[in-house]
N, C-alpha and C. Protein backbone atom coordinates (compact mmCIF):
# COMPACT_ATOMS: atom_id res chain seq x y z
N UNK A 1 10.42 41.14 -69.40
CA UNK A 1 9.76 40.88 -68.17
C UNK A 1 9.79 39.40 -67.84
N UNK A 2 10.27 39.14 -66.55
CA UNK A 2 9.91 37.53 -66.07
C UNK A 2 8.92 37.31 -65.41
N UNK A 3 8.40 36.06 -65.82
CA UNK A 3 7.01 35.54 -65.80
C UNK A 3 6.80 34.84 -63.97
N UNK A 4 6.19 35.03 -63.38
CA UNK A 4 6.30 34.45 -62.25
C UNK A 4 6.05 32.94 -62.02
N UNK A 5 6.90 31.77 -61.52
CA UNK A 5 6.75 30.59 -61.67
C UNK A 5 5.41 30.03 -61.15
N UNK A 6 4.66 29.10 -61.69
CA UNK A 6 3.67 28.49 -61.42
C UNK A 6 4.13 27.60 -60.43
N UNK A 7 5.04 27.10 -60.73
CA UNK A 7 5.84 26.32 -59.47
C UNK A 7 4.82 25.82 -58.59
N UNK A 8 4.54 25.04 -58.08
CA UNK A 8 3.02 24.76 -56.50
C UNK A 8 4.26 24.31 -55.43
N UNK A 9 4.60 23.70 -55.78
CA UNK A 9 5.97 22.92 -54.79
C UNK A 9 6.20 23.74 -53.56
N UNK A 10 6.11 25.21 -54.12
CA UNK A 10 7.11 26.24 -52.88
C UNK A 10 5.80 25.80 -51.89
N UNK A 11 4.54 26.15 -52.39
CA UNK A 11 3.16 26.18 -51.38
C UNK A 11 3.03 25.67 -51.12
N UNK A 12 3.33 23.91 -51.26
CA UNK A 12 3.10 22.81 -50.70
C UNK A 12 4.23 22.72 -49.61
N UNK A 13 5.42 23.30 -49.58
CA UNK A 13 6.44 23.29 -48.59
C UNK A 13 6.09 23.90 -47.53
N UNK A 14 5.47 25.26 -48.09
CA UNK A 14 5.43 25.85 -46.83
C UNK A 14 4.03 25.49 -46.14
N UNK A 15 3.35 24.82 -46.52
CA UNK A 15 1.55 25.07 -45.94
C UNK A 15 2.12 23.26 -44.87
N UNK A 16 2.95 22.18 -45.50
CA UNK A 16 4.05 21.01 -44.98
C UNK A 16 4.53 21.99 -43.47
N UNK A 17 5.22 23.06 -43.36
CA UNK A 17 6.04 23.84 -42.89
C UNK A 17 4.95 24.06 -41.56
N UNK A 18 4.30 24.55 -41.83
CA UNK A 18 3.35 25.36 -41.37
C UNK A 18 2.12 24.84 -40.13
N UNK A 19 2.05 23.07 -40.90
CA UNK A 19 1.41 21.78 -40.22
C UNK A 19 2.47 21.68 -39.52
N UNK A 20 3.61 20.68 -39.21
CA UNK A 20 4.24 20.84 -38.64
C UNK A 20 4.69 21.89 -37.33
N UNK A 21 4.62 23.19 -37.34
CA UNK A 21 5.02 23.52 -36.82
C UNK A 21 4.01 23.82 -35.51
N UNK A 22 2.44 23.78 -36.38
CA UNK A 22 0.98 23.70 -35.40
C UNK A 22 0.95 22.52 -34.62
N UNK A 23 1.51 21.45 -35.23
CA UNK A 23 1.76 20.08 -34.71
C UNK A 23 2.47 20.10 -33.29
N UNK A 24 3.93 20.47 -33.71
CA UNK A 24 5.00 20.36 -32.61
C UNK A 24 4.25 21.18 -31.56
N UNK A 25 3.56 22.72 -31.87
CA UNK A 25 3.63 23.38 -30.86
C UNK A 25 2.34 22.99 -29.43
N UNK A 26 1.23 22.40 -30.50
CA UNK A 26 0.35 21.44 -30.36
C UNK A 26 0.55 20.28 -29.44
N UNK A 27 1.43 19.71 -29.60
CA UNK A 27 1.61 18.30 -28.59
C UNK A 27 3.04 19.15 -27.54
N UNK A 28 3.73 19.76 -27.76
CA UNK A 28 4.24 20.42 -26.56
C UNK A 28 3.25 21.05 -25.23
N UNK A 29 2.37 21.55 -25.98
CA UNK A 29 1.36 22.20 -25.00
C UNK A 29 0.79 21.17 -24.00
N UNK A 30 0.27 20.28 -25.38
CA UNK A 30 -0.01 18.93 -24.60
C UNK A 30 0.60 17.96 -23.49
N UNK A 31 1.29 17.82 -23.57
CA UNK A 31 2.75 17.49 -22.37
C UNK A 31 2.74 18.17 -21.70
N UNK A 32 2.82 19.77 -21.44
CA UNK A 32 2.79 20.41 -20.38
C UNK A 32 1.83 20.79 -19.73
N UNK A 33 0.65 20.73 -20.56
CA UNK A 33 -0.50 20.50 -19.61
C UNK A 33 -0.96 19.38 -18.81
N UNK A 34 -0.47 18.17 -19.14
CA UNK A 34 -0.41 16.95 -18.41
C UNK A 34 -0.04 17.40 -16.53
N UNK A 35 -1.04 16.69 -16.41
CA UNK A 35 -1.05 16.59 -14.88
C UNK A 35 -0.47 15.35 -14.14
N UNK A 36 0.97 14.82 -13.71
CA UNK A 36 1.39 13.57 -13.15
C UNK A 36 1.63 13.94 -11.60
N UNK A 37 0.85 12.86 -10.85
CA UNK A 37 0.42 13.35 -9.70
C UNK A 37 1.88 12.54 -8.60
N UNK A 38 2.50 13.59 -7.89
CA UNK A 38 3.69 12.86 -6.85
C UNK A 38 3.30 11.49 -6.82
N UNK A 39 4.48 10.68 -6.40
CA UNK A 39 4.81 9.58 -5.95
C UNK A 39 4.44 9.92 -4.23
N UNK A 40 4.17 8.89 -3.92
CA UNK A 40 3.42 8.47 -2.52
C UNK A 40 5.01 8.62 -1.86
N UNK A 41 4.87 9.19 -0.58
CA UNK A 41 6.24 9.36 0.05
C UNK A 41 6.72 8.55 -0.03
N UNK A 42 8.09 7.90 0.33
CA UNK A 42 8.92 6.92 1.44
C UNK A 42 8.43 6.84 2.86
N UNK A 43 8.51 7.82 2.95
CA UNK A 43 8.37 8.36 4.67
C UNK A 43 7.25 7.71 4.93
N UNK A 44 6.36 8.29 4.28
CA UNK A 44 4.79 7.60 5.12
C UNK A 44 4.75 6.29 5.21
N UNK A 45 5.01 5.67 3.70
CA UNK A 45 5.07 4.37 3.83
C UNK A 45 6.13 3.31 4.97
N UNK A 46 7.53 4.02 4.93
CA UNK A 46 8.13 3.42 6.08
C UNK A 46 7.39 3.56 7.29
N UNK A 47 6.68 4.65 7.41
CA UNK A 47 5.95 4.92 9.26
C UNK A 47 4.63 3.51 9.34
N UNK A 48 4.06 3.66 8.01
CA UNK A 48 3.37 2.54 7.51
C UNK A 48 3.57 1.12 8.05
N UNK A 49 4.68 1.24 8.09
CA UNK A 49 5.51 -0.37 8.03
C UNK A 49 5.68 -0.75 8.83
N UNK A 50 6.57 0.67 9.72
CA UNK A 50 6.96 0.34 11.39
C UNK A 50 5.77 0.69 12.33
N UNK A 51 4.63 1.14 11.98
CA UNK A 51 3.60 0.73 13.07
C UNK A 51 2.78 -0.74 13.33
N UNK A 52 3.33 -1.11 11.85
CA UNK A 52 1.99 -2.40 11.26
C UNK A 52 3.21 -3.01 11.72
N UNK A 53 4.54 -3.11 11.67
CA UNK A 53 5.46 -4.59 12.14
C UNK A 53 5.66 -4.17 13.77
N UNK A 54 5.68 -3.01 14.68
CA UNK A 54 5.55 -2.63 15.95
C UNK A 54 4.73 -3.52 16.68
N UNK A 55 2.93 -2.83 15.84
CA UNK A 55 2.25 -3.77 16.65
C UNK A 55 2.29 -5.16 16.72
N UNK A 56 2.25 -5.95 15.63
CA UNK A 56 3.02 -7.57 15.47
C UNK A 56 4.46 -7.82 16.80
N UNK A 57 5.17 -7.18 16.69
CA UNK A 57 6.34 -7.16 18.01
C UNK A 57 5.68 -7.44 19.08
N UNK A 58 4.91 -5.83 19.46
CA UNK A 58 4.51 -5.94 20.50
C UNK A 58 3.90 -6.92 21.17
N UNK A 59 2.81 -7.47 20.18
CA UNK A 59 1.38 -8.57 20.48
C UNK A 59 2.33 -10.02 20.62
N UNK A 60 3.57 -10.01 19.66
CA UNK A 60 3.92 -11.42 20.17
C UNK A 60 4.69 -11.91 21.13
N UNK A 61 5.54 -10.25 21.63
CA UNK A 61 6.26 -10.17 22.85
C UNK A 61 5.52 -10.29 24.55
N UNK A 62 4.51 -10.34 23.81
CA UNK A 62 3.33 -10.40 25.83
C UNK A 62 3.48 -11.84 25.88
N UNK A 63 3.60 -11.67 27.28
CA UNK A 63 3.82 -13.10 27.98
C UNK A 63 2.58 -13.61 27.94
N UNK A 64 2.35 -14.98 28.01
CA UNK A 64 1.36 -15.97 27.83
C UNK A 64 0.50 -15.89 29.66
N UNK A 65 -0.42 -16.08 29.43
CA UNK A 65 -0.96 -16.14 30.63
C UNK A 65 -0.66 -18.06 31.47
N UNK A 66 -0.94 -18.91 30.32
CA UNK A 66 0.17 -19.84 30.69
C UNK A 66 1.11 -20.04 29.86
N UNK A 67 2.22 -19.91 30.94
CA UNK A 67 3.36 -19.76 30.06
C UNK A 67 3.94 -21.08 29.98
N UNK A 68 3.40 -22.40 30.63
CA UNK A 68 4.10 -23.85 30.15
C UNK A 68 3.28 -24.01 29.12
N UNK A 69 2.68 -23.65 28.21
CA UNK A 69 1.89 -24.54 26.88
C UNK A 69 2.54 -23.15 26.02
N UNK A 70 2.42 -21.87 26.03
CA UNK A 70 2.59 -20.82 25.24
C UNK A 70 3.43 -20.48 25.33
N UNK A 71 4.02 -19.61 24.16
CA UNK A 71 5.11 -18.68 24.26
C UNK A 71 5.05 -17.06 24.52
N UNK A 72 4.16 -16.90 23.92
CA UNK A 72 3.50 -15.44 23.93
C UNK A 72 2.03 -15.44 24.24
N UNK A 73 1.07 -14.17 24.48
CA UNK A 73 -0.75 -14.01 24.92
C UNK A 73 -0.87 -14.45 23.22
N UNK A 74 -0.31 -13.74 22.26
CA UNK A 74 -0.60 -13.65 20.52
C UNK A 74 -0.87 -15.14 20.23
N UNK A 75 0.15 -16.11 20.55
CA UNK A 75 -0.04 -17.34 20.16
C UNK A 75 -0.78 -18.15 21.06
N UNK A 76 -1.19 -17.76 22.15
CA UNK A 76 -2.03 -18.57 23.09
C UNK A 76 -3.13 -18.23 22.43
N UNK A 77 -3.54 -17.09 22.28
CA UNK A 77 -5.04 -16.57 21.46
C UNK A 77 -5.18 -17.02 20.20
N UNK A 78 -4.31 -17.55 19.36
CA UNK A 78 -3.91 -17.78 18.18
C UNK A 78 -4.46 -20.16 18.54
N UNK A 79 -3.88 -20.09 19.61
CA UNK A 79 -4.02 -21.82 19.47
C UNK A 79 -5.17 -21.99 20.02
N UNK A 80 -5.95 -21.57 20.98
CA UNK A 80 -7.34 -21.76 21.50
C UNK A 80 -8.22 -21.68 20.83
N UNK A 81 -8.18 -20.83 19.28
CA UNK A 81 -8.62 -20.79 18.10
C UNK A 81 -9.82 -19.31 18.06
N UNK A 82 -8.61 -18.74 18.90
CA UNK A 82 -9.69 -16.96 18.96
C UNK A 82 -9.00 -16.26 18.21
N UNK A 83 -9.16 -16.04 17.04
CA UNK A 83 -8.56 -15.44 15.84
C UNK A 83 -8.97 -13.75 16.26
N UNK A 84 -10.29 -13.45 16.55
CA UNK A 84 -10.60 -12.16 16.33
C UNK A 84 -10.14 -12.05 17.37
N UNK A 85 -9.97 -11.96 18.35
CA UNK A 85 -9.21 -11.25 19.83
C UNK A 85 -8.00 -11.03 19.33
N UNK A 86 -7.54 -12.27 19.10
CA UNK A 86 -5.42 -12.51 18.66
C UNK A 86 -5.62 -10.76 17.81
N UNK A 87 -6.67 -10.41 16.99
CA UNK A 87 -6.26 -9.35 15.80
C UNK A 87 -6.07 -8.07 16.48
N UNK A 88 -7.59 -8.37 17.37
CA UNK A 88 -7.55 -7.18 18.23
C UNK A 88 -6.69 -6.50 18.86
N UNK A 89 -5.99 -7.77 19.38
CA UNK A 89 -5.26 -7.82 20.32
C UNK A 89 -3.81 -7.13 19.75
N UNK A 90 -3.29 -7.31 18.31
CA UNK A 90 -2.46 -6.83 17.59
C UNK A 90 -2.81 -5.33 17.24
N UNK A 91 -3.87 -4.92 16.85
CA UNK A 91 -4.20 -4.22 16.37
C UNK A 91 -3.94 -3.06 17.70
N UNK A 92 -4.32 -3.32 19.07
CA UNK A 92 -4.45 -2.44 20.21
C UNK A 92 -2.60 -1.73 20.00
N UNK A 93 -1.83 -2.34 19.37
CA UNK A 93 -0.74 -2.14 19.20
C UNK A 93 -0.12 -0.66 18.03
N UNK A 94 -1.28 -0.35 17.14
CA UNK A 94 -1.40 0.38 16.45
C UNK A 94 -1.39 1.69 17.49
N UNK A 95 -0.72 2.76 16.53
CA UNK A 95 -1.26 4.58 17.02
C UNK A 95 -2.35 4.74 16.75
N UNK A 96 -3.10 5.83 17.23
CA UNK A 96 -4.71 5.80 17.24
C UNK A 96 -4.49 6.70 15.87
N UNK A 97 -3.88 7.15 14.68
CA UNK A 97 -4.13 7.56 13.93
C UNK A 97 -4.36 6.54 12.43
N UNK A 98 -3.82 5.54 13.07
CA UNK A 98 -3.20 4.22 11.67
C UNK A 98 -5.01 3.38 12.45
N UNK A 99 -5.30 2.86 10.79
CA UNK A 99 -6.19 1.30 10.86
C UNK A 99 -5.55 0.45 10.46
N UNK A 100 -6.29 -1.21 10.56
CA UNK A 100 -5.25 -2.16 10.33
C UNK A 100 -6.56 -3.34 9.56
N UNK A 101 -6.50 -4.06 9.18
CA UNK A 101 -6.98 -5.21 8.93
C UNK A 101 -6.43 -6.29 9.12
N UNK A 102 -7.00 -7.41 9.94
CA UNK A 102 -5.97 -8.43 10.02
C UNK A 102 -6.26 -9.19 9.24
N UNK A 103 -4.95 -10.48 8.93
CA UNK A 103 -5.26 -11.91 7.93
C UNK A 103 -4.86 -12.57 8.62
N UNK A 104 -5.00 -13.89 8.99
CA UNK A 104 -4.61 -15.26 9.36
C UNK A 104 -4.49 -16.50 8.77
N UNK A 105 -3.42 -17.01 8.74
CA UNK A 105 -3.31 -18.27 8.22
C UNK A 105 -2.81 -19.10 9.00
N UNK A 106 -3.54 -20.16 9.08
CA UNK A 106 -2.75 -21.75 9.93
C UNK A 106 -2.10 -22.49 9.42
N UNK A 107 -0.68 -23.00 9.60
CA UNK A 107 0.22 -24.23 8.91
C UNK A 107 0.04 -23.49 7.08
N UNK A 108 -0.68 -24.51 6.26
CA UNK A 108 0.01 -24.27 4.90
C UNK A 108 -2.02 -23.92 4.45
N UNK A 109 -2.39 -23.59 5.26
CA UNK A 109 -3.79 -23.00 4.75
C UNK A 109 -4.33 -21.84 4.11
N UNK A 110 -4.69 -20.98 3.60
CA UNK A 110 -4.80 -20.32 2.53
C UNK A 110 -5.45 -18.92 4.05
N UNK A 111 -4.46 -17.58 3.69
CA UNK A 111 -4.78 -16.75 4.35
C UNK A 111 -6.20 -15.87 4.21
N UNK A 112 -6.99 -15.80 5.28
CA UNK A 112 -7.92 -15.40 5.25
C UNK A 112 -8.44 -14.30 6.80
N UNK A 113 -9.00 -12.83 5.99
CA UNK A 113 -9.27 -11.72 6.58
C UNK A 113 -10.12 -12.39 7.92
N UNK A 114 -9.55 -11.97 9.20
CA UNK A 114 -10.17 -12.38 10.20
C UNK A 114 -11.00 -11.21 11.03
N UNK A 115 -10.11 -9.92 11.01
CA UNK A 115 -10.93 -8.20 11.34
C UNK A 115 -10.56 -7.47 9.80
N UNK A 116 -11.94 -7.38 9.55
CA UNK A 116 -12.44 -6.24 9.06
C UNK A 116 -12.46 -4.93 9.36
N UNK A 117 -11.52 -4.26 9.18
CA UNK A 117 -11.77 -2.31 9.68
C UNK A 117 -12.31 -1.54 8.93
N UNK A 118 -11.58 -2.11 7.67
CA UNK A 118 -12.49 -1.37 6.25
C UNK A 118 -11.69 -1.36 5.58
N UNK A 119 -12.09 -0.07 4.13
CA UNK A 119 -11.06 -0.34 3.03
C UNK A 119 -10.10 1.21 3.11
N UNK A 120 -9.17 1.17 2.97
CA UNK A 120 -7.99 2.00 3.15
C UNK A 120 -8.27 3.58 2.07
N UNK A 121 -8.22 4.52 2.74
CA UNK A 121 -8.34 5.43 1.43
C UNK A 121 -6.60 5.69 1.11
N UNK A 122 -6.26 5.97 -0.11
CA UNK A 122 -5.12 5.90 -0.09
C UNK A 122 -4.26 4.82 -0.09
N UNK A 123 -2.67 5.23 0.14
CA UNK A 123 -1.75 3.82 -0.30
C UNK A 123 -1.97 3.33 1.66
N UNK A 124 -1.79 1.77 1.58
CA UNK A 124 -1.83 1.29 2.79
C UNK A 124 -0.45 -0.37 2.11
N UNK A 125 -0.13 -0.74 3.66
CA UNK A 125 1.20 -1.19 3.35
C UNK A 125 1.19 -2.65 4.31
N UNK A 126 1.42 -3.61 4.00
CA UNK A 126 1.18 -4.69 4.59
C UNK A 126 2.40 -5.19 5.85
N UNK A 127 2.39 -5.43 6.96
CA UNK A 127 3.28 -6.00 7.72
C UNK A 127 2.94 -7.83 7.93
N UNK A 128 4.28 -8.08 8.01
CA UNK A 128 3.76 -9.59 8.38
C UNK A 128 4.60 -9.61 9.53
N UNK A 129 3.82 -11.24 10.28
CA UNK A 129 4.88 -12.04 10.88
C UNK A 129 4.64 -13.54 11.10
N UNK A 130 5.72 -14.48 11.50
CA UNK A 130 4.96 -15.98 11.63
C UNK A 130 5.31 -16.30 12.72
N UNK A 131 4.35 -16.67 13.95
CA UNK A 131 4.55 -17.15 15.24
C UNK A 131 3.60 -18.86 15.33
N UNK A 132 5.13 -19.52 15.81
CA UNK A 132 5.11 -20.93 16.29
C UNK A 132 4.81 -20.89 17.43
N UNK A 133 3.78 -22.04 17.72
CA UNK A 133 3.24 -22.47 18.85
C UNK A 133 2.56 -23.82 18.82
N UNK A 134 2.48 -24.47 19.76
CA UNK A 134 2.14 -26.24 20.28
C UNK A 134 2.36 -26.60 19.14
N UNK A 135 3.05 -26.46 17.98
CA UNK A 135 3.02 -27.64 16.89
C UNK A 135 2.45 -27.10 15.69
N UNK A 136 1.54 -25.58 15.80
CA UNK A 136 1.25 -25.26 14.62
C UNK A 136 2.03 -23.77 14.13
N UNK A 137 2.52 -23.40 13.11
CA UNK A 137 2.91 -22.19 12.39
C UNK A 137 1.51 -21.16 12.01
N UNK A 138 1.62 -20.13 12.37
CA UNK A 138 0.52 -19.04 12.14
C UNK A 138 1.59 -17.64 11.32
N UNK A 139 0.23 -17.69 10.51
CA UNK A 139 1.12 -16.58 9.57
C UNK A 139 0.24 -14.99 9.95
N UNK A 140 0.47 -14.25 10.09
CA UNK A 140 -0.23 -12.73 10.44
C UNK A 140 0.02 -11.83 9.69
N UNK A 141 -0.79 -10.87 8.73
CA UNK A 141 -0.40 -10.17 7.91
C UNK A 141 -1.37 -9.04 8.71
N UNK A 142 -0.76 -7.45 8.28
CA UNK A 142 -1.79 -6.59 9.06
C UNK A 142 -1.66 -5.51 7.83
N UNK A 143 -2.39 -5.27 7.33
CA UNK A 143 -2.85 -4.60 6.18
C UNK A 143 -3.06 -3.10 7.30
N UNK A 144 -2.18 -2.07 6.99
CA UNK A 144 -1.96 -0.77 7.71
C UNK A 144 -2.28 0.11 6.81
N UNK A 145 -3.19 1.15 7.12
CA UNK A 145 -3.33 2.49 6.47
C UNK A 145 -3.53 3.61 7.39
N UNK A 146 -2.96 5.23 7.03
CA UNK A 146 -3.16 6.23 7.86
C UNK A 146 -5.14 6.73 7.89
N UNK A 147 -5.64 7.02 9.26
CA UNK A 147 -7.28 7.27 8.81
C UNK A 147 -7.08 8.90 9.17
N UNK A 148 -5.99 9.51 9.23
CA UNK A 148 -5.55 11.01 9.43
C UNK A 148 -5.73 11.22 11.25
N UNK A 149 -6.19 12.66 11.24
CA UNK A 149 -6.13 13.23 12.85
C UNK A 149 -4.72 12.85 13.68
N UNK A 150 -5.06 12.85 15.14
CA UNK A 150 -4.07 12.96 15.64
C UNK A 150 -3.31 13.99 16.15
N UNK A 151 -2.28 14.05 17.09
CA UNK A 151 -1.62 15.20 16.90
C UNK A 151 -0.50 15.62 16.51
């Protein structure tokens, strides 16, 4: 008669075997239960872009009410030193579904929020532009986000 091996080795292989395989199946699960949430369109963000650089177009393309000192209404409102109109005034340029926040900066001065609309839910996308006038450089940034509705 043969004696059955005391051997432990095989049991330690397989119980090794056995971890492992609770392991792998364990962190697979894990991974696929992971929730990674889409990437924010293109699309929106380009519509983003071209409403927030539109309205900037638009606001700097209006003729000056005088037009021997100004180039545009944007930079006449901009040199008389009416910051919140100039924003408004950009901002009227927006679709009624998009908000905007404006920034302003003069020459090499440190940009600072001039309209307040609020804070953006969601991704929101910055447009700039820089309009020269009597001697000074103005920098305009318009912080654009969608507030939904619409049709």
């Amino acid at each position: 008669m043969r004696k059955l091996s005391t051997d432990s080795n095989a049991q330690v292989h397989i119980i090794e075997m056995l971890t492992l395989f609770w392991l792998f199946f364990m962190s697979a699960m894990f991974v696929i239960n992971i929730h990674v949430p889409d990437s924010n369109s293109e699309i929106i963000d380009a519509s983003l872009s071209m409403a927030g650089r539109d309205a900037l177009d638009l606001a700097a393309s209006e003729p000056a009410l005088d037009r021997e000192n100004h180039t545009s209404k944007l930079s006449e409102l901009l040199s008389i030193g009416n910051l919140n109109s100039a924003c408004e005034f950009v901002k009227e340029g927006l679709p009624s579904t998009y908000e905007a926040n404006c920034w302003i900066a003069q020459n090499s001065g440190a940009i600072e929020i001039s309209e307040f609309s609020g804070t953006p839910v969601g991704n929101s996308v910055t447009s700039y532009i820089i309009v020269q006038d009597s001697g000074d450089l103005w920098s305009i940034a318009l912080d654009v986000w969608s507030q939904g509705g619409g049709a």
